[in-house]
N, C-alpha and C. Protein backbone atom coordinates (compact mmCIF):
# COMPACT_ATOMS: atom_id res chain seq x y z
N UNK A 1 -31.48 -13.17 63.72
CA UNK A 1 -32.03 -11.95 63.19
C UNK A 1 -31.04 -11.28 62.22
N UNK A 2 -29.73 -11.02 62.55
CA UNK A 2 -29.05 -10.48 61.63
C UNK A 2 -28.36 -11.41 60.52
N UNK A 3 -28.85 -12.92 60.51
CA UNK A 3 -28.47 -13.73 59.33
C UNK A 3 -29.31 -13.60 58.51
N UNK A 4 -30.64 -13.21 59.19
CA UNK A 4 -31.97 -13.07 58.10
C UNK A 4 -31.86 -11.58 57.05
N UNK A 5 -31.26 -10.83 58.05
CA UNK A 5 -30.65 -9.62 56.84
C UNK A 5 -29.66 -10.03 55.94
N UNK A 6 -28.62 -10.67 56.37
CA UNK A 6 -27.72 -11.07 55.08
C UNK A 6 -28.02 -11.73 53.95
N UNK A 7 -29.47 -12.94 55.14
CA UNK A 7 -29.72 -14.04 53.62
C UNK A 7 -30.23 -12.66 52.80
N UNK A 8 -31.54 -11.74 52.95
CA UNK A 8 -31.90 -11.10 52.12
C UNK A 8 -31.08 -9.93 51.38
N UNK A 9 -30.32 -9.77 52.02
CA UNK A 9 -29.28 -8.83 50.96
C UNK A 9 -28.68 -9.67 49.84
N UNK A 10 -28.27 -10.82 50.59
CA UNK A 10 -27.40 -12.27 49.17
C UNK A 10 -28.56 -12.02 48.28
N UNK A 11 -29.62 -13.12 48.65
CA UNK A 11 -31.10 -13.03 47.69
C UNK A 11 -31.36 -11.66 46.90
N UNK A 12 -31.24 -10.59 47.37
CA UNK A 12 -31.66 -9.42 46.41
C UNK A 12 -30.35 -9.08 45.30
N UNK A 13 -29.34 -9.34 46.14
CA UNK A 13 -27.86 -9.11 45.41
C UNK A 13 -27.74 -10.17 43.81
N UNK A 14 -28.03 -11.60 44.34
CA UNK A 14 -27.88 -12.56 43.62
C UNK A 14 -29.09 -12.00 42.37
N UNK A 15 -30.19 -11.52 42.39
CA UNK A 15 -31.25 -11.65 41.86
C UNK A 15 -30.80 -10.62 40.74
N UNK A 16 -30.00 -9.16 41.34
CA UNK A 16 -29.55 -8.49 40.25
C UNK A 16 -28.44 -9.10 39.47
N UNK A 17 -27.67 -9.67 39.86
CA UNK A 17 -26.71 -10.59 38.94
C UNK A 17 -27.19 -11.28 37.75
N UNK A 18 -28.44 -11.74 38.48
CA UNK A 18 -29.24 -13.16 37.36
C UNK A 18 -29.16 -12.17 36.49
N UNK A 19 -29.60 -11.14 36.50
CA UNK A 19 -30.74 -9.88 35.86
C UNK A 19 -29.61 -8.94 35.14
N UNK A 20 -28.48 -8.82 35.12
CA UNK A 20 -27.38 -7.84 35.16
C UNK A 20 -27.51 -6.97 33.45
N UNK A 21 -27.80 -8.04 32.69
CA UNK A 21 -28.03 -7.54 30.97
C UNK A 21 -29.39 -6.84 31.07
N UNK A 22 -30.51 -6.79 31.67
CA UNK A 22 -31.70 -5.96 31.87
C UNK A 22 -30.86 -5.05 32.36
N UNK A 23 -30.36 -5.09 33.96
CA UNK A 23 -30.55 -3.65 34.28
C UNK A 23 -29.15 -3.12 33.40
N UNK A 24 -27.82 -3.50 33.01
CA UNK A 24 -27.28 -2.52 32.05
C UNK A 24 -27.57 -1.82 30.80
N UNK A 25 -29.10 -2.36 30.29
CA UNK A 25 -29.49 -2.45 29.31
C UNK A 25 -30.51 -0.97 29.71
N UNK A 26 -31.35 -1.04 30.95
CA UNK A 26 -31.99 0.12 31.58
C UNK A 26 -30.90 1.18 31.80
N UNK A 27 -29.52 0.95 32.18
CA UNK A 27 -28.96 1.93 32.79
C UNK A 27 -28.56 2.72 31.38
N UNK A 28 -27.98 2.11 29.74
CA UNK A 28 -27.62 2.73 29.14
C UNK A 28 -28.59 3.81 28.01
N UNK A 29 -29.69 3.03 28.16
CA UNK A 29 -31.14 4.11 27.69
C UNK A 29 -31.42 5.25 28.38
N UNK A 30 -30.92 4.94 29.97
CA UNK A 30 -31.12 6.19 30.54
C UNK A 30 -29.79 6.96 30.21
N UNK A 31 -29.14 6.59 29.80
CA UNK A 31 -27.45 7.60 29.82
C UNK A 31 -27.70 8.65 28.58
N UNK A 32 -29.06 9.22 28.76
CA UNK A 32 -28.70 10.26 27.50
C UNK A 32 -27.23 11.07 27.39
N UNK A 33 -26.49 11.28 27.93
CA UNK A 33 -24.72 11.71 27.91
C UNK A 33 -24.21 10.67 26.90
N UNK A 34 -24.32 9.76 26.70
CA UNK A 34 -23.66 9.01 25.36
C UNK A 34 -24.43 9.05 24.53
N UNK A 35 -25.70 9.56 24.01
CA UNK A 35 -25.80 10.40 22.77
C UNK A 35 -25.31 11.65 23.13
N UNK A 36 -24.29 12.49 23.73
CA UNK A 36 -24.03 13.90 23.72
C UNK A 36 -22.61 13.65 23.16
N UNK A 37 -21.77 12.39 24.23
CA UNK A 37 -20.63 12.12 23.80
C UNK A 37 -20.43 11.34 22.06
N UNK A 38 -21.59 10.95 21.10
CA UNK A 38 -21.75 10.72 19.92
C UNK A 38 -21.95 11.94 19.32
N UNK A 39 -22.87 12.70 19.81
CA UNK A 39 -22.41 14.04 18.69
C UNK A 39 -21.41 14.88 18.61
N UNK A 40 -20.66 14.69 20.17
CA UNK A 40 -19.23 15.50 19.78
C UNK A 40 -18.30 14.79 19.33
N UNK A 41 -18.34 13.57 19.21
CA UNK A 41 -17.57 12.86 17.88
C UNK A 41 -17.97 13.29 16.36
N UNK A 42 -19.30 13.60 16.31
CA UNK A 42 -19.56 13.88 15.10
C UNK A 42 -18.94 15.45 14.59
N UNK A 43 -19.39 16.18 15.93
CA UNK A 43 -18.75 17.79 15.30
C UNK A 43 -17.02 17.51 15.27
N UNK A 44 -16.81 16.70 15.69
CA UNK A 44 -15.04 16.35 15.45
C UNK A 44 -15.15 15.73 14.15
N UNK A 45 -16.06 15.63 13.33
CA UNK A 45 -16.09 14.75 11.93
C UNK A 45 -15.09 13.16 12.31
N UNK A 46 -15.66 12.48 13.28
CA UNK A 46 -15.27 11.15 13.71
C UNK A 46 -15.85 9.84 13.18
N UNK A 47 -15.51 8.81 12.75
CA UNK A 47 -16.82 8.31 12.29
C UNK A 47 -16.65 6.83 13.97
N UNK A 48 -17.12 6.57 14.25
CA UNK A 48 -17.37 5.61 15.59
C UNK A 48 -15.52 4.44 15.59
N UNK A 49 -15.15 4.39 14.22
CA UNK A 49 -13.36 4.00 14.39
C UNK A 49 -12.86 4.58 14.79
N UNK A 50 -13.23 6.17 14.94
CA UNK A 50 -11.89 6.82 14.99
C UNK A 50 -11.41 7.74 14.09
N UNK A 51 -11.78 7.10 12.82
CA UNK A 51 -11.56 7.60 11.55
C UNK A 51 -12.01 9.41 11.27
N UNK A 52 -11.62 10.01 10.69
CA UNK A 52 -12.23 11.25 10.44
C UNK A 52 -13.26 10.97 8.97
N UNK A 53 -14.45 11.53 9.35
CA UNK A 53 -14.91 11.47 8.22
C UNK A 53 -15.21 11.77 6.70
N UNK A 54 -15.10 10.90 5.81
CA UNK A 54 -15.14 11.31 4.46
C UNK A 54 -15.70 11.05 3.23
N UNK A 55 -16.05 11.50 2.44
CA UNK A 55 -15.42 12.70 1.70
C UNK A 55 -15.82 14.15 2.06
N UNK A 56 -14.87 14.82 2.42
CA UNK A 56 -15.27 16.34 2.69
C UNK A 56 -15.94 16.82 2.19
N UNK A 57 -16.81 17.86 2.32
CA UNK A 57 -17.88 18.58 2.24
C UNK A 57 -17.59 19.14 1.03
N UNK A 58 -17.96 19.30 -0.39
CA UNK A 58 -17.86 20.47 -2.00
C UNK A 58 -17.40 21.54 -1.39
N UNK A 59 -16.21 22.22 -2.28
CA UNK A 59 -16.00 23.45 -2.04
C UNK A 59 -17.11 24.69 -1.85
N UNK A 60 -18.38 24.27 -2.58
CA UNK A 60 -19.26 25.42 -2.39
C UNK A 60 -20.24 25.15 -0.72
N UNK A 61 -20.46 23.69 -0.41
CA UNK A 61 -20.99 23.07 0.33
C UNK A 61 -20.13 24.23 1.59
N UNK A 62 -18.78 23.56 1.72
CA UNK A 62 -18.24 24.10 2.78
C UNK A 62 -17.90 25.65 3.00
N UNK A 63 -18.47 26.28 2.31
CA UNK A 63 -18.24 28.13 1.60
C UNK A 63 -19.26 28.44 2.80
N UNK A 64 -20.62 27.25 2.60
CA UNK A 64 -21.76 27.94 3.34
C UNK A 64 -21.60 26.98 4.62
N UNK A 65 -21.09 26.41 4.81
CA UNK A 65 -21.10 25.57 6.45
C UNK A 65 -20.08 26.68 7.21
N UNK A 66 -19.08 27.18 6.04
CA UNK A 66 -17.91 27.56 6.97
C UNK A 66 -16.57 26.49 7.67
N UNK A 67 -16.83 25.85 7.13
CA UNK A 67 -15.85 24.25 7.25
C UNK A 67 -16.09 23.22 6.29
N UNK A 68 -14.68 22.04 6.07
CA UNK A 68 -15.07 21.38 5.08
C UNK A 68 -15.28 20.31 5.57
N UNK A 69 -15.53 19.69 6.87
CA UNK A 69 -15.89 18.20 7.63
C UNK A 69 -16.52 17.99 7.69
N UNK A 70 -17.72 16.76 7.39
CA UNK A 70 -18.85 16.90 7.79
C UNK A 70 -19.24 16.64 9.18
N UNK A 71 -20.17 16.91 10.06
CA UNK A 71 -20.74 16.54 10.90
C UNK A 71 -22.00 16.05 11.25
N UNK A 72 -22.65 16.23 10.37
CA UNK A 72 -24.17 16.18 9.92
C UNK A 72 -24.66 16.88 11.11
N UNK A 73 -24.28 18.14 10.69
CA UNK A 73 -25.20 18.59 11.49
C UNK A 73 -25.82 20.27 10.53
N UNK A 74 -26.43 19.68 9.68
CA UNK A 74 -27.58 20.91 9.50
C UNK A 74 -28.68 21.65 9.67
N UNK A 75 -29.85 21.19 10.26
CA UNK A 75 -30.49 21.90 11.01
C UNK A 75 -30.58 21.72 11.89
N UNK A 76 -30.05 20.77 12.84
CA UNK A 76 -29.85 20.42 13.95
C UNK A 76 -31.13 19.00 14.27
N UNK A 77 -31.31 18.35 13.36
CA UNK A 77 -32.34 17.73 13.64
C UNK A 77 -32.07 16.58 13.80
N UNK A 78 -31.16 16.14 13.05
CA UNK A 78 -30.09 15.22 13.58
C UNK A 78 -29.93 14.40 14.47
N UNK A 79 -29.13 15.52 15.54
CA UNK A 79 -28.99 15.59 16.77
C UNK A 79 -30.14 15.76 17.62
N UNK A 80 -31.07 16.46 17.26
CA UNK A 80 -32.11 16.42 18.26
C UNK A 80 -33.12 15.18 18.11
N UNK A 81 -33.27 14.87 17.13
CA UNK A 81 -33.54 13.09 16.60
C UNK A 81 -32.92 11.88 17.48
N UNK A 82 -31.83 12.09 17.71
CA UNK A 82 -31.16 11.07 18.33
C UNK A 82 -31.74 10.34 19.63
N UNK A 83 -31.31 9.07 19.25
CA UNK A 83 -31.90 8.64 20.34
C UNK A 83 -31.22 7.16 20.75
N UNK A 84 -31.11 6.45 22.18
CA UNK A 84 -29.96 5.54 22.65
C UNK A 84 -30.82 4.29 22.49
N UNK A 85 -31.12 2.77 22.32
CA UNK A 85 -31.73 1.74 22.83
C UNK A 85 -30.67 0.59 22.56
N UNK A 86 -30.83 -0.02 23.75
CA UNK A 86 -30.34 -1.23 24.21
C UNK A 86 -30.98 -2.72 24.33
N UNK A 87 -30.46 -3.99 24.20
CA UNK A 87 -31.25 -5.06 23.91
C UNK A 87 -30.15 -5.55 25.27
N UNK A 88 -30.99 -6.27 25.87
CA UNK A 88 -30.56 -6.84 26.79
C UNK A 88 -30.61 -8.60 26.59
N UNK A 89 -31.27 -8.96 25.49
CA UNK A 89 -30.83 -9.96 25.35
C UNK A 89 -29.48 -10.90 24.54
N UNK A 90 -29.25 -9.67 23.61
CA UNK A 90 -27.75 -10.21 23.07
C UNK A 90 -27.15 -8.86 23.64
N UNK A 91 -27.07 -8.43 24.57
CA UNK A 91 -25.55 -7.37 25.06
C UNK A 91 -25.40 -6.48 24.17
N UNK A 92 -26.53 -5.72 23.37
CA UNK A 92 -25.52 -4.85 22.65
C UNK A 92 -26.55 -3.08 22.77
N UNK A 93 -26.03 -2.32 22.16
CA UNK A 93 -26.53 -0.95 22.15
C UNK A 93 -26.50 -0.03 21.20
N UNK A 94 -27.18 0.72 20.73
CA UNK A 94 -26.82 1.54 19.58
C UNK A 94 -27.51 2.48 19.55
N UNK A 95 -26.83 3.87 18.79
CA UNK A 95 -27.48 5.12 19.16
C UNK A 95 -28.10 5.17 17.60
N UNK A 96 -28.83 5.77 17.28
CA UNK A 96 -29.52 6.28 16.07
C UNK A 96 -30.29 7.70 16.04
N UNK A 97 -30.60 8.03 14.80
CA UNK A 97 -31.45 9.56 15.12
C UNK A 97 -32.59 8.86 13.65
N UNK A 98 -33.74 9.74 14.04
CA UNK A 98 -35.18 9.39 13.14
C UNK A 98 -35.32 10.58 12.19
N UNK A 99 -34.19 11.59 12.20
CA UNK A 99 -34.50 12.51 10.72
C UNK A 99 -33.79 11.75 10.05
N UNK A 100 -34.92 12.79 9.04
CA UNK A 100 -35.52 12.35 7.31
C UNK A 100 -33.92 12.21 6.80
N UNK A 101 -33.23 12.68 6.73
CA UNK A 101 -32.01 13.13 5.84
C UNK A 101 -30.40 11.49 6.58
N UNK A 102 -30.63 11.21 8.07
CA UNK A 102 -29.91 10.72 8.64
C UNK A 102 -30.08 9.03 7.13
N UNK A 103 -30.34 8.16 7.15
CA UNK A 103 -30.15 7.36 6.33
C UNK A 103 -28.89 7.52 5.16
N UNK A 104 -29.20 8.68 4.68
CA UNK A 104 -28.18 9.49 3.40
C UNK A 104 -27.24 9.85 4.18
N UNK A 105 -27.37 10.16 4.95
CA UNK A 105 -25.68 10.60 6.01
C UNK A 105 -25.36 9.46 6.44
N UNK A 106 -25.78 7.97 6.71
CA UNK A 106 -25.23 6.94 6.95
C UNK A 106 -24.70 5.88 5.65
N UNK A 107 -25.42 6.25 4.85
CA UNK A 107 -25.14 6.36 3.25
C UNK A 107 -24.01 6.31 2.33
N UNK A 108 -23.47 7.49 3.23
CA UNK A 108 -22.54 8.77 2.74
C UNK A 108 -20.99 8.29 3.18
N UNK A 109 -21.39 8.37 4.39
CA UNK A 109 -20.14 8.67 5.40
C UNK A 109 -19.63 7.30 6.16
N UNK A 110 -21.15 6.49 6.22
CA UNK A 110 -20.49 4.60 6.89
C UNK A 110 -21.02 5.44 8.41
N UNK A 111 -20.27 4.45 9.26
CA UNK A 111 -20.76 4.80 10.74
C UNK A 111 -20.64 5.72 11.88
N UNK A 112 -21.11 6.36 11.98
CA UNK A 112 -21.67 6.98 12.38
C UNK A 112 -22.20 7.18 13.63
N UNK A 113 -22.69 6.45 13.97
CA UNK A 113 -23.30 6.34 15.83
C UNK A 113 -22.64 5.22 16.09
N UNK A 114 -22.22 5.55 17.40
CA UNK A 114 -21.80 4.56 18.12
C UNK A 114 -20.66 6.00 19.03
N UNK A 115 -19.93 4.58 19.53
CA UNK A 115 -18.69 5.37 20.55
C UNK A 115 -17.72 4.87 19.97
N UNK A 116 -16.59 6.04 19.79
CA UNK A 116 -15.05 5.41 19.29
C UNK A 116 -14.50 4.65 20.76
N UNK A 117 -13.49 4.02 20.40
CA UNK A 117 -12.88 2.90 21.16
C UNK A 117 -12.22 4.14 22.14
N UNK A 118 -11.37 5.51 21.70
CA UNK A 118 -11.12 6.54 22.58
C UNK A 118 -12.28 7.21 23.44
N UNK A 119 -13.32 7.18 23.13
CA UNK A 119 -14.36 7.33 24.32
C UNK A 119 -14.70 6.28 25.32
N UNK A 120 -14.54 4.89 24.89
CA UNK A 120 -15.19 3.84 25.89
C UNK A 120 -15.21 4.43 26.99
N UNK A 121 -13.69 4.91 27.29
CA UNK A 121 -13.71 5.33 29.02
C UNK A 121 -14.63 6.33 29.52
N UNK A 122 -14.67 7.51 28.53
CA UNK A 122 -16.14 8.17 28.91
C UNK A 122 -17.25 7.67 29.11
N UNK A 123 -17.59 7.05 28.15
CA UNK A 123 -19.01 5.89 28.17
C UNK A 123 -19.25 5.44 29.27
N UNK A 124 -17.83 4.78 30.41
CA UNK A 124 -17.74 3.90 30.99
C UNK A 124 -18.21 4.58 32.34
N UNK A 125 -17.16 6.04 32.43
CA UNK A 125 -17.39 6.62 33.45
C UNK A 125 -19.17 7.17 33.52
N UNK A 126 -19.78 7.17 32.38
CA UNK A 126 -20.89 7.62 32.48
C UNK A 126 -21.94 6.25 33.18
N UNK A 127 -21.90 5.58 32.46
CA UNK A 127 -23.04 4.22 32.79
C UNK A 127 -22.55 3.50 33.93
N UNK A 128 -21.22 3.53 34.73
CA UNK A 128 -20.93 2.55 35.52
C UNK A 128 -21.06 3.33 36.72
N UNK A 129 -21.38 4.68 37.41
CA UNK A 129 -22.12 5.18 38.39
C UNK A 129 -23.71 5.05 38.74
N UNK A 130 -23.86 5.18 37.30
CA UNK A 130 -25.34 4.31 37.42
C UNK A 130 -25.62 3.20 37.20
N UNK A 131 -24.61 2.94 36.82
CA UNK A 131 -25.36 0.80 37.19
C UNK A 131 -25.23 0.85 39.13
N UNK A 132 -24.17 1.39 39.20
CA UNK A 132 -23.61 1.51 41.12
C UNK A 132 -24.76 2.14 41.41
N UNK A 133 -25.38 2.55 41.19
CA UNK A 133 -26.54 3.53 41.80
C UNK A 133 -27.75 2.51 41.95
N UNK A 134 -28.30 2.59 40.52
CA UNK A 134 -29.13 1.17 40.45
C UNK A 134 -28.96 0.11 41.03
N UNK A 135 -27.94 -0.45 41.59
CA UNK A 135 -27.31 -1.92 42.69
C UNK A 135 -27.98 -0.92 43.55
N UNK A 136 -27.36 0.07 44.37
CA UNK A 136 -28.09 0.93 45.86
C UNK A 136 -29.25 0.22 46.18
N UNK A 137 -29.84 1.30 45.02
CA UNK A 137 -31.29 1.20 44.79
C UNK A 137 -32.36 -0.03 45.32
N UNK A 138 -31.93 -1.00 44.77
CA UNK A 138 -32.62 -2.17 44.77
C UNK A 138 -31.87 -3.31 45.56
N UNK A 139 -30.80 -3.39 45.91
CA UNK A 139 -30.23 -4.59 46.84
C UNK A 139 -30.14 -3.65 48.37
N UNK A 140 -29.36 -2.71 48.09
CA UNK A 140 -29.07 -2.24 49.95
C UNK A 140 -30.18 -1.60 50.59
């Protein structure tokens, strides 16, 4: 009786393993916090290297922002555009936003979404409680 619980914990355990690029792929669509941690790279005028971004904003440009960095963030639509998807069949992820103006700010400035290599660990701490959560969930 209690080998028949282990086989089925192995069996459910093993099954998320097979599966591991789906469910990290579910866990990081749900991590809306790494589009939050991408736009405060952006109000840091970051571009996803690291890099600060450039070319600074026209002297008259930045008269009316009140700063000369860009962030793209003017009406906020941007940011509220944004949005995370993940492919679970080649491992990868990327954040994007669907306003009108974002293309010309990727245009402009180069990249833009993503996570700098100094956030991974944020990233990490964000999605790797919920992948642990998601294992709970479905194996124990």
């Amino acid at each position: 009786m209690i080998g028949e619980g282990i086989h089925e914990l192995r069996k459910r355990s093993n099954e998320f393993v097979q599966n591991i690029n789906l469910h990290v792929a579910e866990v990081i669509e749900e991590s809306k916090e790494l589009i939050k941690l991408n736009q405060e790279q952006l109000q840091e005028s970051k571009l996803t290297t690291g890099q600060s971004i450039t070319p600074l904003y026209s002297p008259a440009y930045a008269k009316r922002k009140g700063y000369k960095k860009p962030d793209g963030y003017l009406t906020g639509e941007m940011y509220r555009d944004m949005d995370i998807f993940a492919n679970e069949n080649n491992n990868t992820w990327f954040i994007t936003s669907f306003a009108n103006h974002t293309k010309y700010f990727v245009e402009r400035y180069g990249k833009v979404f993503g996570i700098t290599k100094a956030n991974q660990p944020k990233a990490q701490k964000i999605a790797v409680p919920k992948l642990r959560k998601l294992y709970q969930r479905l194996v124990l």
